[in-house]
PDB file of N, CA and C in Angstrom:
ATOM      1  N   UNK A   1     -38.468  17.100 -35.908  1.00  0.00           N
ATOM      2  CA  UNK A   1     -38.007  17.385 -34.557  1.00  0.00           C
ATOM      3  C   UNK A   1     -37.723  18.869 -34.384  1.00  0.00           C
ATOM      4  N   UNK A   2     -38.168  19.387 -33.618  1.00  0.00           N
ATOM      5  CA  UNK A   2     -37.872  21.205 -32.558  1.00  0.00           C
ATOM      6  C   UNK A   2     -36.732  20.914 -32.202  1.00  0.00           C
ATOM      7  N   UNK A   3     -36.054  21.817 -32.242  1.00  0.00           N
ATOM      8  CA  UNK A   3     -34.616  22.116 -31.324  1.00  0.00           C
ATOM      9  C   UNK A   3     -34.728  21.837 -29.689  1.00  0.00           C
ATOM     10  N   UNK A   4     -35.784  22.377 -29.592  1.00  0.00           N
ATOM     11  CA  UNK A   4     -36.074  21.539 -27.480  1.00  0.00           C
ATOM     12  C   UNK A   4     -35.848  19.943 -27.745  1.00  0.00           C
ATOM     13  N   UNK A   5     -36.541  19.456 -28.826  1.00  0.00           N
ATOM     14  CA  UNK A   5     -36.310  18.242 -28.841  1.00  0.00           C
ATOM     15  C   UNK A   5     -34.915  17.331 -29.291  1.00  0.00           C
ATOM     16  N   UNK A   6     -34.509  18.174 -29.980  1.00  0.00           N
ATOM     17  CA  UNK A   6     -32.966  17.738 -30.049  1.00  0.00           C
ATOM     18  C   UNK A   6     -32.393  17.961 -28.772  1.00  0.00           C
ATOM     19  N   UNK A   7     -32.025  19.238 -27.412  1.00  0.00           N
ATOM     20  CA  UNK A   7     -31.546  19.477 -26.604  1.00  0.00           C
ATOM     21  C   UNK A   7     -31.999  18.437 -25.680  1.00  0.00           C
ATOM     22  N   UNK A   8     -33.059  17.874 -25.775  1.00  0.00           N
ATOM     23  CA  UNK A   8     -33.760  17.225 -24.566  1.00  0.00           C
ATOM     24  C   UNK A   8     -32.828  15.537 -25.133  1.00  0.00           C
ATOM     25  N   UNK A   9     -32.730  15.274 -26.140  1.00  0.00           N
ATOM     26  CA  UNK A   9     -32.150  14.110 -26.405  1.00  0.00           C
ATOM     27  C   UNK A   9     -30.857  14.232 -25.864  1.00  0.00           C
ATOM     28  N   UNK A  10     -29.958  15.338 -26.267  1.00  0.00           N
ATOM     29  CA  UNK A  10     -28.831  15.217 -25.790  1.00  0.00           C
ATOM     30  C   UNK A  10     -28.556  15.613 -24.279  1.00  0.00           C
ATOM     31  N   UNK A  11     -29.386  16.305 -23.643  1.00  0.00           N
ATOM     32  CA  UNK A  11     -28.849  16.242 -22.486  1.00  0.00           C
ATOM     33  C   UNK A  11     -29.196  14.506 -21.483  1.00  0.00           C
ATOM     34  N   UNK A  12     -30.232  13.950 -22.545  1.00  0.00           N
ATOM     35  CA  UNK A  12     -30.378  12.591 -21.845  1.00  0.00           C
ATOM     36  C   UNK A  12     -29.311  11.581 -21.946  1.00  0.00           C
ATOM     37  N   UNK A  13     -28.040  12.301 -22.929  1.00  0.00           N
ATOM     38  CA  UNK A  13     -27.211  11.177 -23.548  1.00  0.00           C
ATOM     39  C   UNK A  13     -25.966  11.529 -22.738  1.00  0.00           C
ATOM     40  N   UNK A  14     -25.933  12.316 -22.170  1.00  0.00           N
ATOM     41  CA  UNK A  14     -24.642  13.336 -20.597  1.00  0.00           C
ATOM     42  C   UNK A  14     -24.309  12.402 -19.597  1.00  0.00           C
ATOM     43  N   UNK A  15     -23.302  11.795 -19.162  1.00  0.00           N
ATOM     44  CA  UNK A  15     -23.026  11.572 -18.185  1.00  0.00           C
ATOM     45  C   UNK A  15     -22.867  12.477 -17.121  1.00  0.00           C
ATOM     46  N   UNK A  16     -23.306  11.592 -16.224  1.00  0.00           N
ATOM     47  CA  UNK A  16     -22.786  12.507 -14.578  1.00  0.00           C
ATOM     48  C   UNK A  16     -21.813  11.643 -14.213  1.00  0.00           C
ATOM     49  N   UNK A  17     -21.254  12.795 -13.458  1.00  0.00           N
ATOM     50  CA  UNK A  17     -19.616  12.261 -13.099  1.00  0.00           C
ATOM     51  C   UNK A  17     -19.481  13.207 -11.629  1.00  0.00           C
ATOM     52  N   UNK A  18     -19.272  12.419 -10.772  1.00  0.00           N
ATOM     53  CA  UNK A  18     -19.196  12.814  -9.484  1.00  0.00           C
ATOM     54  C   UNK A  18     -17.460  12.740  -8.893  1.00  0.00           C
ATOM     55  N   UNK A  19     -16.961  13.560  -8.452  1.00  0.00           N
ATOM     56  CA  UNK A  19     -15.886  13.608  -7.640  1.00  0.00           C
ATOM     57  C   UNK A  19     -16.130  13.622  -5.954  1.00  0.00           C
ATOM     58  N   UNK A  20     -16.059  12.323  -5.177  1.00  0.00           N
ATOM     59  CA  UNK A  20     -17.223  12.093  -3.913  1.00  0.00           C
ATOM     60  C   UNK A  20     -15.465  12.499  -3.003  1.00  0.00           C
ATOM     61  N   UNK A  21     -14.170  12.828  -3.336  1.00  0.00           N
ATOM     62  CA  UNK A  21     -13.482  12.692  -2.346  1.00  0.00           C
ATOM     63  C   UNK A  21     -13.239  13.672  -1.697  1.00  0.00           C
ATOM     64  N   UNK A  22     -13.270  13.836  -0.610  1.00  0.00           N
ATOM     65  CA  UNK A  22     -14.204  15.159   0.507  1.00  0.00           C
ATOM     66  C   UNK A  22     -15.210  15.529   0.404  1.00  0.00           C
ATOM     67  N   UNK A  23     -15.874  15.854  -0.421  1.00  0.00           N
ATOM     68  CA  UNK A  23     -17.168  16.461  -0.943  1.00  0.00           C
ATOM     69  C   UNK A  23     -18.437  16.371  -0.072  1.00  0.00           C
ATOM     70  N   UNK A  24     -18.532  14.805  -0.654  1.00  0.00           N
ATOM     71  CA  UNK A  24     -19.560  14.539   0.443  1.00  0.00           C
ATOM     72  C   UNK A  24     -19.332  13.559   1.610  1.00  0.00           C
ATOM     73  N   UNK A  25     -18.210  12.762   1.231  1.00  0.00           N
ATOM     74  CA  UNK A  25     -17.936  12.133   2.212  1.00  0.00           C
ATOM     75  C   UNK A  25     -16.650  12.558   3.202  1.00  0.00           C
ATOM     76  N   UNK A  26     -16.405  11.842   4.337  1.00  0.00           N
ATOM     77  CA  UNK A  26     -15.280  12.401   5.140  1.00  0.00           C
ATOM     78  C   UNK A  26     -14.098  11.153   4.968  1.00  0.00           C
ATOM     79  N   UNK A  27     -14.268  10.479   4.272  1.00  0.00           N
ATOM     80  CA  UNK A  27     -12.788  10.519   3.529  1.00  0.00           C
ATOM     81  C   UNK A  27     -13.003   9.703   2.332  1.00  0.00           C
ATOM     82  N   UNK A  28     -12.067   9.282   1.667  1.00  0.00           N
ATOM     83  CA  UNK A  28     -11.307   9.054   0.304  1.00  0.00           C
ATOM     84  C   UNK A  28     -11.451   7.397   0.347  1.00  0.00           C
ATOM     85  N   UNK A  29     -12.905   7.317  -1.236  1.00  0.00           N
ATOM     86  CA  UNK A  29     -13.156   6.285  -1.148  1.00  0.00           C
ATOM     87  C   UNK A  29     -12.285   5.167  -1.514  1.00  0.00           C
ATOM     88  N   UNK A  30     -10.913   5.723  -2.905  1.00  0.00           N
ATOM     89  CA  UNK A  30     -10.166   4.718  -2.573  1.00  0.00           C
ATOM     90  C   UNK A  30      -9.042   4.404  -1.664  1.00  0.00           C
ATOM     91  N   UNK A  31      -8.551   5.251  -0.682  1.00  0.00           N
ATOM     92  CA  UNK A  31      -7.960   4.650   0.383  1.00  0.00           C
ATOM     93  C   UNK A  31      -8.794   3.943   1.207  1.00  0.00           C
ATOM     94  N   UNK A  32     -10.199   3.986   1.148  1.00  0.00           N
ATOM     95  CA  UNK A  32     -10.678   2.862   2.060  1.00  0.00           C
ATOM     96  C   UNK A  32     -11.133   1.152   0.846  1.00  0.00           C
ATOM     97  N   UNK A  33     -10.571   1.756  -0.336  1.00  0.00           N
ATOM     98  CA  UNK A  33     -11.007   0.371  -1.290  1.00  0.00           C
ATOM     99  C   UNK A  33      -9.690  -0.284  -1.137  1.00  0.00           C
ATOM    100  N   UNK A  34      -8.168   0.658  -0.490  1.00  0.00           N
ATOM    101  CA  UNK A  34      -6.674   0.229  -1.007  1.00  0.00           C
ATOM    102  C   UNK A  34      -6.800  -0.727   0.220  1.00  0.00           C
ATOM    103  N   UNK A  35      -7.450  -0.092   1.205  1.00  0.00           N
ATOM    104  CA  UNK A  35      -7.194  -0.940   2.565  1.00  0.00           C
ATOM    105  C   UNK A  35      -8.424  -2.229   2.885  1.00  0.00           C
ATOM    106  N   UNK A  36      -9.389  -2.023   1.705  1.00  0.00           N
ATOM    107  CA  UNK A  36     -10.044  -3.366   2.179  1.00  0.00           C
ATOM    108  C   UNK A  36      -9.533  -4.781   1.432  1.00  0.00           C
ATOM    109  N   UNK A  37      -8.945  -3.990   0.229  1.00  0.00           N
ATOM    110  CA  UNK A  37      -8.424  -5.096  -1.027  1.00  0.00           C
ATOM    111  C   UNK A  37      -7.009  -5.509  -0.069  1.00  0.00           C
ATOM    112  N   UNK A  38      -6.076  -4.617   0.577  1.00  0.00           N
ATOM    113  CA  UNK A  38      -4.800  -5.221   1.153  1.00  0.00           C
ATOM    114  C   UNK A  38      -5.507  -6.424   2.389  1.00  0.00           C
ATOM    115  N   UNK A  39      -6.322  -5.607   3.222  1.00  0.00           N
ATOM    116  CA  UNK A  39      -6.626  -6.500   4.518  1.00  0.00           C
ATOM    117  C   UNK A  39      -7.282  -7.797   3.732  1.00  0.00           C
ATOM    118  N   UNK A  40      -8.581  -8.216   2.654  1.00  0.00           N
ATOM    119  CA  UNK A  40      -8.686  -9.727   2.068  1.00  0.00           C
ATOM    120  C   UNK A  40      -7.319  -9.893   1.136  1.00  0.00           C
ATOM    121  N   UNK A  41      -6.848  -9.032   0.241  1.00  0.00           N
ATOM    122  CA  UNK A  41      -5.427 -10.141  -0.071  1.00  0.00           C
ATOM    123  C   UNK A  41      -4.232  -9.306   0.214  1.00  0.00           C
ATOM    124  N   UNK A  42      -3.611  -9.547   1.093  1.00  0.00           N
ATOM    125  CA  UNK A  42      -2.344  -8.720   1.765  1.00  0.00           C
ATOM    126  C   UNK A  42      -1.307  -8.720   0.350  1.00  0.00           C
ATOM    127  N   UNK A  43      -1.449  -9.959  -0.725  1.00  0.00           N
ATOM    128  CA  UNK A  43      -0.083 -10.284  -1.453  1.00  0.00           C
ATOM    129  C   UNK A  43      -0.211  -9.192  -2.639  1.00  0.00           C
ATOM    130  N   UNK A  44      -1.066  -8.582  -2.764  1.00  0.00           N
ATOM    131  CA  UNK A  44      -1.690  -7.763  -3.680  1.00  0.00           C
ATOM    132  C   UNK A  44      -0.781  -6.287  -3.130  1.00  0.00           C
ATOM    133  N   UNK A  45      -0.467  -6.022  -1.881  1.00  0.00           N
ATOM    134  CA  UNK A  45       0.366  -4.868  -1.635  1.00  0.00           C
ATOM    135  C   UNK A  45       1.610  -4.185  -3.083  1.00  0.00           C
ATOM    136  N   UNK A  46       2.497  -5.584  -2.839  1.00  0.00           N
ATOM    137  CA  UNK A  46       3.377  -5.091  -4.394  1.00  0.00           C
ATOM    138  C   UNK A  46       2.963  -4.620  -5.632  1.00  0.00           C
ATOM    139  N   UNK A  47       1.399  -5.204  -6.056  1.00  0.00           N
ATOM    140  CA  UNK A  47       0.539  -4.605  -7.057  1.00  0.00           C
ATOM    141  C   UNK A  47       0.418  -3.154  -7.022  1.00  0.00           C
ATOM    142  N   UNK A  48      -0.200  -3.151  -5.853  1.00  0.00           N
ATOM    143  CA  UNK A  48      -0.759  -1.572  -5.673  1.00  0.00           C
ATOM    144  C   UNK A  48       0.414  -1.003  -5.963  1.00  0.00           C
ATOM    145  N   UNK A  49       1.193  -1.017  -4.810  1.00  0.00           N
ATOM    146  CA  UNK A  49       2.731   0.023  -5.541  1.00  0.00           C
ATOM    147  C   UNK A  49       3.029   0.028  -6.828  1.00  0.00           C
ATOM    148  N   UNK A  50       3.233  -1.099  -7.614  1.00  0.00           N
ATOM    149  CA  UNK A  50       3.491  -1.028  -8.946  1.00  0.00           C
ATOM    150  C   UNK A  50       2.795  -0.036  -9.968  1.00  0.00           C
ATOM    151  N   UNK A  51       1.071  -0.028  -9.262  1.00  0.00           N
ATOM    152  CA  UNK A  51       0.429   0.160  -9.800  1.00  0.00           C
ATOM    153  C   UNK A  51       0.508   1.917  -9.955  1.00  0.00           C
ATOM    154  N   UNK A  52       0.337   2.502  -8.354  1.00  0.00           N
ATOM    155  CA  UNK A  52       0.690   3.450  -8.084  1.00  0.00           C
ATOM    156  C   UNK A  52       1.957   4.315  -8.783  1.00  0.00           C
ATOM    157  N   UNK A  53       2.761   3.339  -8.879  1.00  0.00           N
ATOM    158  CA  UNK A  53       3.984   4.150 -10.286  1.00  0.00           C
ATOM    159  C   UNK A  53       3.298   4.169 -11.365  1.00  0.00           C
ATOM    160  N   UNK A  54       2.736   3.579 -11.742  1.00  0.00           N
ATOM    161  CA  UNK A  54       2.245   3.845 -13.355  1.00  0.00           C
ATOM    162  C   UNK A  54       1.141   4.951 -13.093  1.00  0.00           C
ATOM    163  N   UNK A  55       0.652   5.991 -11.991  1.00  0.00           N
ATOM    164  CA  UNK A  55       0.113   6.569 -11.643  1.00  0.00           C
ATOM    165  C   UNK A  55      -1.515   6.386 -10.904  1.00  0.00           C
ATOM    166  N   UNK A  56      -1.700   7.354 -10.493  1.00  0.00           N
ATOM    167  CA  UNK A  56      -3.164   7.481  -9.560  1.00  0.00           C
ATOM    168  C   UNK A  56      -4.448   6.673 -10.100  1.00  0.00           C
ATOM    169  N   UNK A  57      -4.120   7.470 -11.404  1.00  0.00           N
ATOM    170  CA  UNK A  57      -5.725   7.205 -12.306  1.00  0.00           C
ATOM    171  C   UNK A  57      -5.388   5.625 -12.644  1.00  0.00           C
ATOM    172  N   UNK A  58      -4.344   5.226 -13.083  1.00  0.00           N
ATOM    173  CA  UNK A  58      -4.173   3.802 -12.724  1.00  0.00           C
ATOM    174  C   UNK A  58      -4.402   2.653 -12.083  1.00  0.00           C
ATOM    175  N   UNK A  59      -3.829   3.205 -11.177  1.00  0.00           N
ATOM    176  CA  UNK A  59      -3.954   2.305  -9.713  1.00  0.00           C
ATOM    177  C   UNK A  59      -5.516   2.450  -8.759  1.00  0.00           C
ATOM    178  N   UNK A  60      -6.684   3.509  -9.280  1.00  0.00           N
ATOM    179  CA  UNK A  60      -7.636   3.799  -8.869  1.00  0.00           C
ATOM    180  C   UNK A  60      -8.412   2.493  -9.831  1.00  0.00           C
ATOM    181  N   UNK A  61      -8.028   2.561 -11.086  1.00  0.00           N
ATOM    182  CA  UNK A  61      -8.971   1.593 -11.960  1.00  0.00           C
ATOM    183  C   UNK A  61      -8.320   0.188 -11.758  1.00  0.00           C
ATOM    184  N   UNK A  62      -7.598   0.037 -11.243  1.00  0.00           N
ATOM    185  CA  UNK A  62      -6.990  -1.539 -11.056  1.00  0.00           C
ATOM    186  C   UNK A  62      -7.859  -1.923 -10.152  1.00  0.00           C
ATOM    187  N   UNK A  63      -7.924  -1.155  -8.761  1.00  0.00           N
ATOM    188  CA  UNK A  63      -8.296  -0.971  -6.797  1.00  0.00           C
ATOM    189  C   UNK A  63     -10.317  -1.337  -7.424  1.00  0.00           C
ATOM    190  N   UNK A  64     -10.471  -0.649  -8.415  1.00  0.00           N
ATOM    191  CA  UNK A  64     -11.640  -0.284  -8.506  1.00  0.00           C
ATOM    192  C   UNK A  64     -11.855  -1.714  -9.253  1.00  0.00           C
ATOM    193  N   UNK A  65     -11.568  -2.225 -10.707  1.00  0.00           N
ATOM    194  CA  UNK A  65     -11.871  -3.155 -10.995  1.00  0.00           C
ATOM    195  C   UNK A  65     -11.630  -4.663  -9.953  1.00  0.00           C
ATOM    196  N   UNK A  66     -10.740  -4.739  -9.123  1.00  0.00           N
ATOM    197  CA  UNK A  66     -10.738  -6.093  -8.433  1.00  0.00           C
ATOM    198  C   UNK A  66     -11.961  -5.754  -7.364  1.00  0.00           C
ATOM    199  N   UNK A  67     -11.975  -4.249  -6.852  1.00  0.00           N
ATOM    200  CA  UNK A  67     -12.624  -4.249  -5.621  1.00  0.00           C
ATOM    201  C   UNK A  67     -14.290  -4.774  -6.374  1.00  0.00           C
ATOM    202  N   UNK A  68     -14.571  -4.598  -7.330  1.00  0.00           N
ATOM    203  CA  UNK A  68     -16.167  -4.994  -8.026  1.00  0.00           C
ATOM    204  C   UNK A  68     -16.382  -6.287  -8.103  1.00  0.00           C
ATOM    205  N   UNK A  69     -15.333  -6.949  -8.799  1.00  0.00           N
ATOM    206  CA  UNK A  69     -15.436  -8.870  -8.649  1.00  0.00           C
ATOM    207  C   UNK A  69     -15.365  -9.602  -7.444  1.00  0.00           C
TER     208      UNK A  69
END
């Protein structure tokens, strides 16, 4: 293997990682995931807060994992 060919492997092995809040969109995809998960289960509100204390990045992967199932 060439060194291009090592570089070419690893840049195939890179994640992309996008930050979409403002950027490209005009607003913040999980306040619109907090408000579709409250409006189908309203009882889930106390979650979120809870969740929200244990912080952002938290409460984004909670919002994010129910909002997928």
């Amino acid at each position: 293997m060439s060194i291009d060919d090592n570089s070419q492997q690893e840049q195939k092995r890179l994640a992309s990682v996008w930050d979409l809040d403002g950027t490209l969109l005009r607003t913040d995809v999980f306040a619109e995931s907090v408000i579709r998960l409250t409006l189908r289960q309203p009882w889930l509100v106390l979650a979120i807060v809870y969740w929200l204390c244990k912080g952002r990045g938290y409460c984004k992967g909670r919002v994010a994992a129910i909002a997928e199932s």
